[in-house]
Protein backbone atom coordinates (compact mmCIF):
# COMPACT_ATOMS: atom_id res chain seq x y z
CA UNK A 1 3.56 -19.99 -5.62
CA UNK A 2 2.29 -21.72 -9.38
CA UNK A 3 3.59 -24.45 -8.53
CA UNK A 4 1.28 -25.21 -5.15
CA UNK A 5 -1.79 -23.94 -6.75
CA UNK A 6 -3.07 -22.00 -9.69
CA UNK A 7 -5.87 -20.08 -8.39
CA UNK A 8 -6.53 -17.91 -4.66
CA UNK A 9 -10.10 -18.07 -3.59
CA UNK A 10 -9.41 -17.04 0.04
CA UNK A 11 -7.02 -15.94 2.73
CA UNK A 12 -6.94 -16.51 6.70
CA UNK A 13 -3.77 -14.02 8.05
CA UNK A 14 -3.75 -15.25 11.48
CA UNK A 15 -0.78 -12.56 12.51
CA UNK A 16 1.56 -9.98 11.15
CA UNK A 17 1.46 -8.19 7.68
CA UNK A 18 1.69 -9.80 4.09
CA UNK A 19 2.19 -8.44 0.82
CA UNK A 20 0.49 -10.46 -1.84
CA UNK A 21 1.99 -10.42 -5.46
CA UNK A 22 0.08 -10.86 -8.96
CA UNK A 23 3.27 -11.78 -10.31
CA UNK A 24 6.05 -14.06 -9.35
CA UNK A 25 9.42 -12.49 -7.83
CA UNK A 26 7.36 -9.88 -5.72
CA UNK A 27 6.04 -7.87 -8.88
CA UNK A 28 2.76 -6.79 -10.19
CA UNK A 29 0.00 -5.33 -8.48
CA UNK A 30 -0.03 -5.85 -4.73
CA UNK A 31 -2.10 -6.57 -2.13
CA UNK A 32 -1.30 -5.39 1.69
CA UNK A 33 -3.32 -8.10 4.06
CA UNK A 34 -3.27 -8.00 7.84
CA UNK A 35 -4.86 -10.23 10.57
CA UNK A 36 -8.14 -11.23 9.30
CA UNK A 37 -10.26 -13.46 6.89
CA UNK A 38 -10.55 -12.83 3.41
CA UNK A 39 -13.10 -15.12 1.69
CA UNK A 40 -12.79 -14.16 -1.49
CA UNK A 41 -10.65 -11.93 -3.44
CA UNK A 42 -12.96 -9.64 -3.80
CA UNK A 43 -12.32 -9.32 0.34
CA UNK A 44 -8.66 -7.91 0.05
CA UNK A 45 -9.41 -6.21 -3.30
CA UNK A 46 -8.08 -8.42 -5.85
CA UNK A 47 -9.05 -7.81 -9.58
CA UNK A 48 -8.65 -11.86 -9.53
CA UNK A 49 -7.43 -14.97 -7.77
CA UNK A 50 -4.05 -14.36 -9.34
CA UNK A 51 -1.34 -14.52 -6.76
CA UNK A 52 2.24 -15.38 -7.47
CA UNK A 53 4.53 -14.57 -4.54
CA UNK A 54 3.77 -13.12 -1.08
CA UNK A 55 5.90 -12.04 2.08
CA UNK A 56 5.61 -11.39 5.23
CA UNK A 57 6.61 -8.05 6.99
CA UNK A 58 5.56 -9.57 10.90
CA UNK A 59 9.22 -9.06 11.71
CA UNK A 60 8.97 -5.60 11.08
CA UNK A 61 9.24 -3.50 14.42
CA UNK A 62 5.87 -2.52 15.81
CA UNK A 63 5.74 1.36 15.62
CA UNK A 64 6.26 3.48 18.92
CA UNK A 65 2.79 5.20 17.76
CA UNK A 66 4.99 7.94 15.68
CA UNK A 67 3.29 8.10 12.04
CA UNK A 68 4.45 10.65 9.61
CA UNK A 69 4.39 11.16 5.63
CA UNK A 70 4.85 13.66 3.73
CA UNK A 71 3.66 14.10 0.37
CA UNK A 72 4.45 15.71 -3.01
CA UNK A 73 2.35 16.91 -6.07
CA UNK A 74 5.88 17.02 -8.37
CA UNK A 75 8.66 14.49 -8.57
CA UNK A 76 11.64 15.12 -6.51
CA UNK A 77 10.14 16.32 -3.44
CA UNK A 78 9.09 19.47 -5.34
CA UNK A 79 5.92 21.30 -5.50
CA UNK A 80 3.36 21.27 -2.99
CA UNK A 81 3.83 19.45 0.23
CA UNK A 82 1.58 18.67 2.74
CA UNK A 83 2.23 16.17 6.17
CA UNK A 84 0.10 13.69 7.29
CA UNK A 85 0.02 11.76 10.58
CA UNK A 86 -3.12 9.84 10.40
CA UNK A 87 -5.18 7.99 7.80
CA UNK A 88 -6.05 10.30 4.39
CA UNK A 89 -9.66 8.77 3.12
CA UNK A 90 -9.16 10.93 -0.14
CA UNK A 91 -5.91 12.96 -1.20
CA UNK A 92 -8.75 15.54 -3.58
CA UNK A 93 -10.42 16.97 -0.17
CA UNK A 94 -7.68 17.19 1.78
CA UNK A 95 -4.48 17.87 -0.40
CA UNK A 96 -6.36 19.41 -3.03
CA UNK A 97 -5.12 17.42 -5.94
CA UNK A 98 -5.55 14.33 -7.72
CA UNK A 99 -1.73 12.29 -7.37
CA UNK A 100 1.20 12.13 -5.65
CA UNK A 101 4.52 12.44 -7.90
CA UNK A 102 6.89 11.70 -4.50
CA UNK A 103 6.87 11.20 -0.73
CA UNK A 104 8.41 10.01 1.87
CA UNK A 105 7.65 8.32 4.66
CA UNK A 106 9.44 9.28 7.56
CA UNK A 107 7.85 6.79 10.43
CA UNK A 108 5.60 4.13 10.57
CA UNK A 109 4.35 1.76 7.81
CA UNK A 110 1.46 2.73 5.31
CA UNK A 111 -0.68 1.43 2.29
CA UNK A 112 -1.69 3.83 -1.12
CA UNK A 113 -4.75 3.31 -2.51
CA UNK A 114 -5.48 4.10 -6.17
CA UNK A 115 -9.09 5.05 -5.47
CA UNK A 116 -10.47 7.20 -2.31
CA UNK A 117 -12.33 5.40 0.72
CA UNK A 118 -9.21 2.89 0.54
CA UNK A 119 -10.43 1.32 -2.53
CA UNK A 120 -8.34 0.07 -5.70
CA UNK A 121 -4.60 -0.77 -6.50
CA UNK A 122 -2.59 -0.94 -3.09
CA UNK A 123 1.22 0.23 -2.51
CA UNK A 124 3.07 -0.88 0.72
CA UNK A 125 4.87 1.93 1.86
CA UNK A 126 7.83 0.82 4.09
CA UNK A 127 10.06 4.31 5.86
CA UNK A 128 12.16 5.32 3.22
CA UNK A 129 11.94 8.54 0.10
CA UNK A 130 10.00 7.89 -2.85
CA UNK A 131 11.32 10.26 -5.63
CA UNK A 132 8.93 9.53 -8.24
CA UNK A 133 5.75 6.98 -8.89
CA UNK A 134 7.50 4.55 -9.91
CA UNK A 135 9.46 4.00 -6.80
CA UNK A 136 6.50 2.64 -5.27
CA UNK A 137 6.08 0.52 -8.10
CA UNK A 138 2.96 2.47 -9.45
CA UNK A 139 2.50 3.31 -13.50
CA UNK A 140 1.07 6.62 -12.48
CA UNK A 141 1.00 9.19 -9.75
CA UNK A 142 -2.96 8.83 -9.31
CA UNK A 143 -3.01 7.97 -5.44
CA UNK A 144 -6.69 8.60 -3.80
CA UNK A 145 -6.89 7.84 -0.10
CA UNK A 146 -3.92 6.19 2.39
CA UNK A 147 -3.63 4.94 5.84
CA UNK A 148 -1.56 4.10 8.67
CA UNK A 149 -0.77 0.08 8.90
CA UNK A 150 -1.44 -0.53 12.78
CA UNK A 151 -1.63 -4.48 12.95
CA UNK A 152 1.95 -6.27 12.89
């Protein structure tokens, strides 16, 4: 996207789901936007108006309603495991520990948040098994709230 512009002040998604990139070739920290207006980057939680490549997922298949994740406090699917069907506002209350080393995510499409309340660093989380951190293109396991994405 350099090329087009250098700097992103603000965002209008008018339908589906996008996944904006800090770094070109769909790298770097991410940013999951759906319909909306986002007048700053402050607005979708940008650390600055950095954005390098984007897609869309609006061809993704809407969900039949069916939301399910499990999640792991090792790598590998080991350790504690806990099941979630709904939005988590902070892993610490309710899975009584600070990171997730592995999940996977069974149905439905989700976002990670680095912080609780759905605050910091975001992580779109297509179906599929995360076996470590890093799957999900995170530097560390420190994961504090998540939640369902409902608008495609």
């Amino acid at each position: 996207m350099h090329p087009h512009f250098s700097r992103c002040n603000s965002i209008r998604v008018e339908s589906g789901c996008w996944v904006l990139y800090e770094r070109p070739n769909y790298s770097g920290f991410q940013y999951v936007l759906t319909r909306g207006e986002y007048p700053e980057y402050q607005r979708w939680m940008g650390y600055n108006d950095t954005i390098r490549s984007c897609r869309t997922f609006s061809n993704l298949q809407k969900s039949d309603g069916s939301y399910r994740i499990r999640i792991y406090d090792r790598p590998d699917f080991q350790g504690q495991m806990m099941e979630f069907s709904d939005d988590c506002g902070s892993i610490h209350e309710s899975f009584q520990c600070r990171s997730i080393h592995s999940c996977n995510v069974m149905e439905g499409y989700w976002t990670f948040y680095e912080h609780p309340s759905f605050q910091g660093r975001q992580y779109f989380m297509p179906p599929g098994e995360y076996r470590k951190f890093s799957d999900w293109g995170a530097m560390c396991a420190n994961i504090g709230s998540f939640r369902k994405i409902t608008d495609f």
